[in-house]
C-alpha atoms as a PDB file:
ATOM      1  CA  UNK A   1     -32.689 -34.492 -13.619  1.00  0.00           C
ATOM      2  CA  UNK A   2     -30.198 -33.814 -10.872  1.00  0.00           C
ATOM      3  CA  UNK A   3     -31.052 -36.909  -9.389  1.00  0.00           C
ATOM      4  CA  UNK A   4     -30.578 -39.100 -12.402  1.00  0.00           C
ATOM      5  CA  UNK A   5     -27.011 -37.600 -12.671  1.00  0.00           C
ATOM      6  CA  UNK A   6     -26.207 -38.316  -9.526  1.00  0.00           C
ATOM      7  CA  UNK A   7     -27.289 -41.645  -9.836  1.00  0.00           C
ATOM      8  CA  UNK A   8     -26.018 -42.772 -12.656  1.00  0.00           C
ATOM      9  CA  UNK A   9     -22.055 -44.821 -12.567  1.00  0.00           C
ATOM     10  CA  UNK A  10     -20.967 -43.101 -15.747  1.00  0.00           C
ATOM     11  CA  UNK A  11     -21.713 -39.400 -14.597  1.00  0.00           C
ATOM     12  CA  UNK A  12     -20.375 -39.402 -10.794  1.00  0.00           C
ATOM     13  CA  UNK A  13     -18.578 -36.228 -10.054  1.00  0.00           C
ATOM     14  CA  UNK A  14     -15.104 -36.904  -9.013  1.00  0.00           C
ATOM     15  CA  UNK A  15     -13.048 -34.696  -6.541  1.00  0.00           C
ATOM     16  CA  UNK A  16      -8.745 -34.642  -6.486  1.00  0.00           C
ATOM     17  CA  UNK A  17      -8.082 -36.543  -3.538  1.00  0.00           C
ATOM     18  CA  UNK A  18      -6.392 -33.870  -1.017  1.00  0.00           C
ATOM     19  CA  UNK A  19      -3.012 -34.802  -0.091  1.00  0.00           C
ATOM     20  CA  UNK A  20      -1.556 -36.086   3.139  1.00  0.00           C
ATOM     21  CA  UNK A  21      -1.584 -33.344   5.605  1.00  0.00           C
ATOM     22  CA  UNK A  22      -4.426 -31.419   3.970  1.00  0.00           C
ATOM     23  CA  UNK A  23      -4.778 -28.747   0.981  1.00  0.00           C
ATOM     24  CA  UNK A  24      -2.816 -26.292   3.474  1.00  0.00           C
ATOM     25  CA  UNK A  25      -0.151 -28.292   4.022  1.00  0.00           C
ATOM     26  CA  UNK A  26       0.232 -29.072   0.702  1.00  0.00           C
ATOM     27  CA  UNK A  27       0.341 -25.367  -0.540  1.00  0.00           C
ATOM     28  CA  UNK A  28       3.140 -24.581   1.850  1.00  0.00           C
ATOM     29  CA  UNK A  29       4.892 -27.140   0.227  1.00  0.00           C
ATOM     30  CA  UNK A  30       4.983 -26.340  -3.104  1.00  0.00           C
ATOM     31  CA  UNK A  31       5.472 -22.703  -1.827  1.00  0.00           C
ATOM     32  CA  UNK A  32       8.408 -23.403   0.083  1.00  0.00           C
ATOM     33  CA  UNK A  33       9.790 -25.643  -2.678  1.00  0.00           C
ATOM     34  CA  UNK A  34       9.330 -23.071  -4.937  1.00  0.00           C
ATOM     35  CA  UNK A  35      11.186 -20.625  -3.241  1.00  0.00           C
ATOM     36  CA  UNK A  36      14.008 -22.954  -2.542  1.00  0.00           C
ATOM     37  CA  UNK A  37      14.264 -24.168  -6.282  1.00  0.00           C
ATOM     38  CA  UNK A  38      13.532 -21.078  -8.045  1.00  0.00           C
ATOM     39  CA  UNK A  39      14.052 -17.876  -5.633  1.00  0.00           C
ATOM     40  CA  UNK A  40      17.405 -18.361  -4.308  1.00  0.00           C
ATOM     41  CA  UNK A  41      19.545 -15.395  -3.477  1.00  0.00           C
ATOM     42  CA  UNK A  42      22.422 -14.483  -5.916  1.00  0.00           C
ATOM     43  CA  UNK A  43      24.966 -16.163  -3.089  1.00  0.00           C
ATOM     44  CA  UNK A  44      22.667 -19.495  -2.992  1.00  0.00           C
ATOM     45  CA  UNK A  45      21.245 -18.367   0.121  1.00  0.00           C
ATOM     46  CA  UNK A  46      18.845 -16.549   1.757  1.00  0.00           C
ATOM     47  CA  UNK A  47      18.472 -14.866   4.944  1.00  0.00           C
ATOM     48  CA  UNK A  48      14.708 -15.473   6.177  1.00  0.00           C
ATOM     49  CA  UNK A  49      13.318 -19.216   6.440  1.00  0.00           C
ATOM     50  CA  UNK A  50       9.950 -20.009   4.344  1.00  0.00           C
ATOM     51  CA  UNK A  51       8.172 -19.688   7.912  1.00  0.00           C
ATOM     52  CA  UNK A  52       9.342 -16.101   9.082  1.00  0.00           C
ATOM     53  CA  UNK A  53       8.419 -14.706   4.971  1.00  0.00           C
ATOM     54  CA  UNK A  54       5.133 -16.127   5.651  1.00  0.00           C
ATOM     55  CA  UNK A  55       4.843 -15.027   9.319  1.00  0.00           C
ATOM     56  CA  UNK A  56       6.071 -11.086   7.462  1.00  0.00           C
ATOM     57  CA  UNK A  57       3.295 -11.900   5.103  1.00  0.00           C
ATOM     58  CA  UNK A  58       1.148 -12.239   7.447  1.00  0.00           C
ATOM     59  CA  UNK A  59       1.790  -9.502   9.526  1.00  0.00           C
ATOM     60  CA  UNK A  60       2.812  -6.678   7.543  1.00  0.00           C
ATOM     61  CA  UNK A  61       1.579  -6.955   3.944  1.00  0.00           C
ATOM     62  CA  UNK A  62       1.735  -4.194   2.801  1.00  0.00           C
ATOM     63  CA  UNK A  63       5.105  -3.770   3.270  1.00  0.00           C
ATOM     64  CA  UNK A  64       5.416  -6.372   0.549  1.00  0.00           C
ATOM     65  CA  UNK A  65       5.406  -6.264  -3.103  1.00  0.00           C
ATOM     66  CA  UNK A  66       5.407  -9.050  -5.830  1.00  0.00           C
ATOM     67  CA  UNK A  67       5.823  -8.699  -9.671  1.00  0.00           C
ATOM     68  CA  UNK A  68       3.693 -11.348 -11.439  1.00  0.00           C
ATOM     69  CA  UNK A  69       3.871 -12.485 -15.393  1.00  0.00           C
ATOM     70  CA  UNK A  70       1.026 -14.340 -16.691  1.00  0.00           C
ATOM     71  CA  UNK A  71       0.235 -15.531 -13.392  1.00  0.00           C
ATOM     72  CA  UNK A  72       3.476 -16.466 -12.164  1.00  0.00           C
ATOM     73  CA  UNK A  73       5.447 -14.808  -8.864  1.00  0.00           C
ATOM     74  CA  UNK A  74       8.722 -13.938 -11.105  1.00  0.00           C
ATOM     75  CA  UNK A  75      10.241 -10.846  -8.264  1.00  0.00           C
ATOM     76  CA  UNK A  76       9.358 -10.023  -4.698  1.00  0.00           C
ATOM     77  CA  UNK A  77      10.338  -7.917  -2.323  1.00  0.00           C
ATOM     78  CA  UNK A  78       9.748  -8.311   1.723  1.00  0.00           C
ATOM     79  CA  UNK A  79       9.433  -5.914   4.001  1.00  0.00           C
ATOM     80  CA  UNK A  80       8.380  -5.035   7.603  1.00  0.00           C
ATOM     81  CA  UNK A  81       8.225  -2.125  10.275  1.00  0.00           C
ATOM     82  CA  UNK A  82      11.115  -1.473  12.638  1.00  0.00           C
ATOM     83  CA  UNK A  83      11.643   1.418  15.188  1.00  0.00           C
ATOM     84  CA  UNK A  84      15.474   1.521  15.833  1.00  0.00           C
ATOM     85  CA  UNK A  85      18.214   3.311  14.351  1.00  0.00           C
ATOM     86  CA  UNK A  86      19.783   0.282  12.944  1.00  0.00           C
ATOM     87  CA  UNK A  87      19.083  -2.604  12.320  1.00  0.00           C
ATOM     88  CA  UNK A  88      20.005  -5.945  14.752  1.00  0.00           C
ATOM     89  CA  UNK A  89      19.382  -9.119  14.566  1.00  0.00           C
ATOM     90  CA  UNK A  90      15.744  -8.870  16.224  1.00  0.00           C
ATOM     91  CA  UNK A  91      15.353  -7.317  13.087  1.00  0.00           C
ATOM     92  CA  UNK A  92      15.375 -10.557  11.174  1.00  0.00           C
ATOM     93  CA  UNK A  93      12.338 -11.638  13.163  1.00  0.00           C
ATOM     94  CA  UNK A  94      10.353  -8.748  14.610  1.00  0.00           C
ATOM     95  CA  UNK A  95       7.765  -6.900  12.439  1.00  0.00           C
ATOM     96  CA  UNK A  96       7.033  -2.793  14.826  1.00  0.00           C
ATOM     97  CA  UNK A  97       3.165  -1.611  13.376  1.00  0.00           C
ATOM     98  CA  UNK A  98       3.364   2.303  12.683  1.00  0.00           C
ATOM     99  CA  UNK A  99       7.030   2.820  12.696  1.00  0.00           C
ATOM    100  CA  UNK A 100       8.595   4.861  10.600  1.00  0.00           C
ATOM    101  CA  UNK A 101      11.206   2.461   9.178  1.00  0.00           C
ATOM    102  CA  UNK A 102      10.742  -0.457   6.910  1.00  0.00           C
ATOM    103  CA  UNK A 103      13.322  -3.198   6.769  1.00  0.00           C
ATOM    104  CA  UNK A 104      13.518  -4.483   3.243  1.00  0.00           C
ATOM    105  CA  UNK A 105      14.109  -7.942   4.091  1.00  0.00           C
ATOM    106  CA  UNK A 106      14.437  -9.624   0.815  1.00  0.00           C
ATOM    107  CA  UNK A 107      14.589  -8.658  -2.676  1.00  0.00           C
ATOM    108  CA  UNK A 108      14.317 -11.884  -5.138  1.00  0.00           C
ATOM    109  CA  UNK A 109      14.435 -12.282  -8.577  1.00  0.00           C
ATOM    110  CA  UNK A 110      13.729 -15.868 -10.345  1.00  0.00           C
ATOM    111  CA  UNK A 111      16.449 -17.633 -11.709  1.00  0.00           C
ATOM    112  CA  UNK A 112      15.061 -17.479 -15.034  1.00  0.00           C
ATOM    113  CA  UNK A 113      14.390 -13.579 -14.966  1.00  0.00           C
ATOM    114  CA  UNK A 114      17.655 -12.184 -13.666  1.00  0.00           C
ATOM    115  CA  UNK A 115      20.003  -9.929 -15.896  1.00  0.00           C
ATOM    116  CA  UNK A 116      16.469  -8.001 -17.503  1.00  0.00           C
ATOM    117  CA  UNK A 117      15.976  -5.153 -14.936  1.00  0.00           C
ATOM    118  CA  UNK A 118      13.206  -6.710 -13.236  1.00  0.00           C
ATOM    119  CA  UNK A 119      15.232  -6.705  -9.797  1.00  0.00           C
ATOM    120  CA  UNK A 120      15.800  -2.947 -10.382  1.00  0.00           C
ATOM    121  CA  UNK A 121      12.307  -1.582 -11.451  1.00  0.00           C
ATOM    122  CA  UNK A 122      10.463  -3.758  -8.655  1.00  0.00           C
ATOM    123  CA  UNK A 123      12.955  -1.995  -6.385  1.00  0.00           C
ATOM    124  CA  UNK A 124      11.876   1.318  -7.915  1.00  0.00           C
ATOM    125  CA  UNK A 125       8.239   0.913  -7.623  1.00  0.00           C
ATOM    126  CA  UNK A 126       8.617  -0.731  -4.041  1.00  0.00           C
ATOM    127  CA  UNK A 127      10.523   2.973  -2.810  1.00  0.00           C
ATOM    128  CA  UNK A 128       8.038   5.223  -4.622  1.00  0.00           C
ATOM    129  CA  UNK A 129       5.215   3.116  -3.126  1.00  0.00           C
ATOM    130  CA  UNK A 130       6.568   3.483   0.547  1.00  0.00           C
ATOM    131  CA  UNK A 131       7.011   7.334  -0.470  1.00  0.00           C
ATOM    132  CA  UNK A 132       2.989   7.020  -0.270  1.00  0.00           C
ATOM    133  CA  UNK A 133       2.745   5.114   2.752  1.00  0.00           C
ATOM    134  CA  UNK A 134       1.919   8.044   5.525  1.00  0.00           C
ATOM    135  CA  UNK A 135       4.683   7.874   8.391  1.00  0.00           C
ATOM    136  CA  UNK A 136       7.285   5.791   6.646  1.00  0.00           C
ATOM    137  CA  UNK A 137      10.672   8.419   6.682  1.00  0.00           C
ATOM    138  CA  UNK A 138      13.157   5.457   5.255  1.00  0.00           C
ATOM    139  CA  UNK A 139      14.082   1.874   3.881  1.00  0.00           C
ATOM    140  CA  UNK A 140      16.623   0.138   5.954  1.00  0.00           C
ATOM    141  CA  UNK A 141      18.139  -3.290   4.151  1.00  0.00           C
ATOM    142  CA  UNK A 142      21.396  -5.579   4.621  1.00  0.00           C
ATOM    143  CA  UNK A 143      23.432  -6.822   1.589  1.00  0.00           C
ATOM    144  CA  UNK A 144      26.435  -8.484   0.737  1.00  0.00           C
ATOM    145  CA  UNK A 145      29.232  -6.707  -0.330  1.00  0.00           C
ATOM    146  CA  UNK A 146      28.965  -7.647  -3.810  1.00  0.00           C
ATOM    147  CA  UNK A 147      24.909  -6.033  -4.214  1.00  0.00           C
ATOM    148  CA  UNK A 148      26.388  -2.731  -2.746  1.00  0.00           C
ATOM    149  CA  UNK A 149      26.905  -1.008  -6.632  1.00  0.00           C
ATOM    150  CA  UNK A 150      23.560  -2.362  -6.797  1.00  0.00           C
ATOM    151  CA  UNK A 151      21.876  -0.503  -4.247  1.00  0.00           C
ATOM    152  CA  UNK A 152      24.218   2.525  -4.499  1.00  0.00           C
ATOM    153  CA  UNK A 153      22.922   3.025  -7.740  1.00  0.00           C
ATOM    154  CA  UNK A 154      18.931   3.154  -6.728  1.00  0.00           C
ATOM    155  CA  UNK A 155      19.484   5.302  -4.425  1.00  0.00           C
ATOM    156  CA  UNK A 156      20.671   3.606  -1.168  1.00  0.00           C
ATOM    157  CA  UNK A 157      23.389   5.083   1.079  1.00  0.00           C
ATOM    158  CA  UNK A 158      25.972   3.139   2.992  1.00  0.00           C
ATOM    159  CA  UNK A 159      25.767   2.603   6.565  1.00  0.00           C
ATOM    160  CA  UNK A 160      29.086   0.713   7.127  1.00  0.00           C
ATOM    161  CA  UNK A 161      28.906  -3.079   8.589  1.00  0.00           C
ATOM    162  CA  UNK A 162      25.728  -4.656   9.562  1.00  0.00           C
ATOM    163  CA  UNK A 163      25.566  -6.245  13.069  1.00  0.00           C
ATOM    164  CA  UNK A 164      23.518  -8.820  11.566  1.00  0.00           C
ATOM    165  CA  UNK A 165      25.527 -12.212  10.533  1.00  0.00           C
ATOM    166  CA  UNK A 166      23.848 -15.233   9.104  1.00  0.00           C
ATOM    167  CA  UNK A 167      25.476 -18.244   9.192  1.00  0.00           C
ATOM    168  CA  UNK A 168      28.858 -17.320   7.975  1.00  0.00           C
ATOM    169  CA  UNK A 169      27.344 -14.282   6.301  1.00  0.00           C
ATOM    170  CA  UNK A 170      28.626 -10.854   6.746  1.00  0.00           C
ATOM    171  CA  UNK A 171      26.536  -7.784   5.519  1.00  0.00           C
ATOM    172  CA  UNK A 172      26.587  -4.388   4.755  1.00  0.00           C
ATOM    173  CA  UNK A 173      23.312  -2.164   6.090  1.00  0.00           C
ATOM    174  CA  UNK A 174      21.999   0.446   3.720  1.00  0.00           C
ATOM    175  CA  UNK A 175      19.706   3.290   3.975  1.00  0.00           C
ATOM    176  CA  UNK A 176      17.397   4.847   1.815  1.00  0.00           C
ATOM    177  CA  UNK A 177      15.609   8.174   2.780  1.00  0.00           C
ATOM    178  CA  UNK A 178      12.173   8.588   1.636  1.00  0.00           C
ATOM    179  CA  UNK A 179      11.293  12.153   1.600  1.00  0.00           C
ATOM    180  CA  UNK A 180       9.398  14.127  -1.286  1.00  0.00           C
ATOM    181  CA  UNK A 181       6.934  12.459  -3.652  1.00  0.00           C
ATOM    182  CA  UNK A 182       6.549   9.914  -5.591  1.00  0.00           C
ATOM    183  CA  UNK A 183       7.874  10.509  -9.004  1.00  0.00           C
ATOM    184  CA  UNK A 184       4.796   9.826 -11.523  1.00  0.00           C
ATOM    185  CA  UNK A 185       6.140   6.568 -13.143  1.00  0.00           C
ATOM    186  CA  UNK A 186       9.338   5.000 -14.517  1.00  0.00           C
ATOM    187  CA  UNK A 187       9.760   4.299 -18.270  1.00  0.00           C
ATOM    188  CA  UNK A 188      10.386   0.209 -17.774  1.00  0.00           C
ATOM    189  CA  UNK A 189       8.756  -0.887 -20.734  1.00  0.00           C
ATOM    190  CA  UNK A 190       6.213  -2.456 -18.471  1.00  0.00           C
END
């Protein structure tokens, strides 16, 4: 039976052709186009390349946390280890195993989802999750001076200047302690 299937022109199984490049290279692509098209930052830009949010991906994921909706990435947050008091610009690049200070590199909303609290309760979940996370003592992030409220209002502290600059980008470091537990949830209509 399988053989008369296979045979026969009318019945041949057909396969997608894989694109240029292979599957792999493919999927980055329509990754990193998504994220351009889709996840931009509130200023139109964003801090981390496409390569160095994979490469934190890679490394450190669960320092990461995405919010998805019927099977579609629609908030994320990045995040890796660092072992300094502040943050620098090695911080941008450099993921530190077992330290007890994660760098919130990126929080992003999709275009189409801003304005509805997701960007908020993501952030919520993300700090009482790292309350959890044995060793971690704070968050550490950098934001323009316009997310400050923003942050102030989750909890955050202000640090003063950042000593990070990106492009022509000047930021604000904030600091978020992590001590006690983890409250039991958050009414978000989730």
């Amino acid at each position: 039976m399988t053989q008369q299937l296979a045979g026969s022109p009318f019945l041949k199984p057909t396969f997608p052709k894989a694109p240029v490049g292979g599957p792999l290279r493919h999927r980055r692509y329509l990754l990193q186009h998504k994220l351009k098209s889709t996840f931009v930052s509130v200023s139109g830009e964003c801090p981390l390349t496409l390569d160095e949010v994979l490469n934190f991906l890679a490394q450190c994921p669960e320092l990461s946390l995405g919010w998805f909706e019927e099977g579609q990435l629609v908030a994320f947050i990045i995040g890796s280890g660092w072992d300094k008091e502040k943050l620098s610009q090695e911080a941008m690049t450099q993921h530190f195993p077992h330290s007890p200070t994660v760098h919130m590199h990126v929080l992003s909303v999709h275009r189409h989802c801003r304005q509805q609290g997701k960007g908020s309760i993501l952030l919520w979940r993300y700090l009482q999750y790292l309350r959890c996370v044995p060793g971690l003592r704070r968050a550490l992030l950098i934001c323009e001076d316009f997310l400050v409220p923003f942050y102030l209002k989750a909890g955050f502290k202000e640090r003063g200047p950042s000593a990070i600059s990106v492009s022509n980008m000047r930021f604000q470091e904030m600091e978020h302690l992590l001590g006690g537990q983890a409250y039991a949830r958050r009414n978000s209509g989730c």
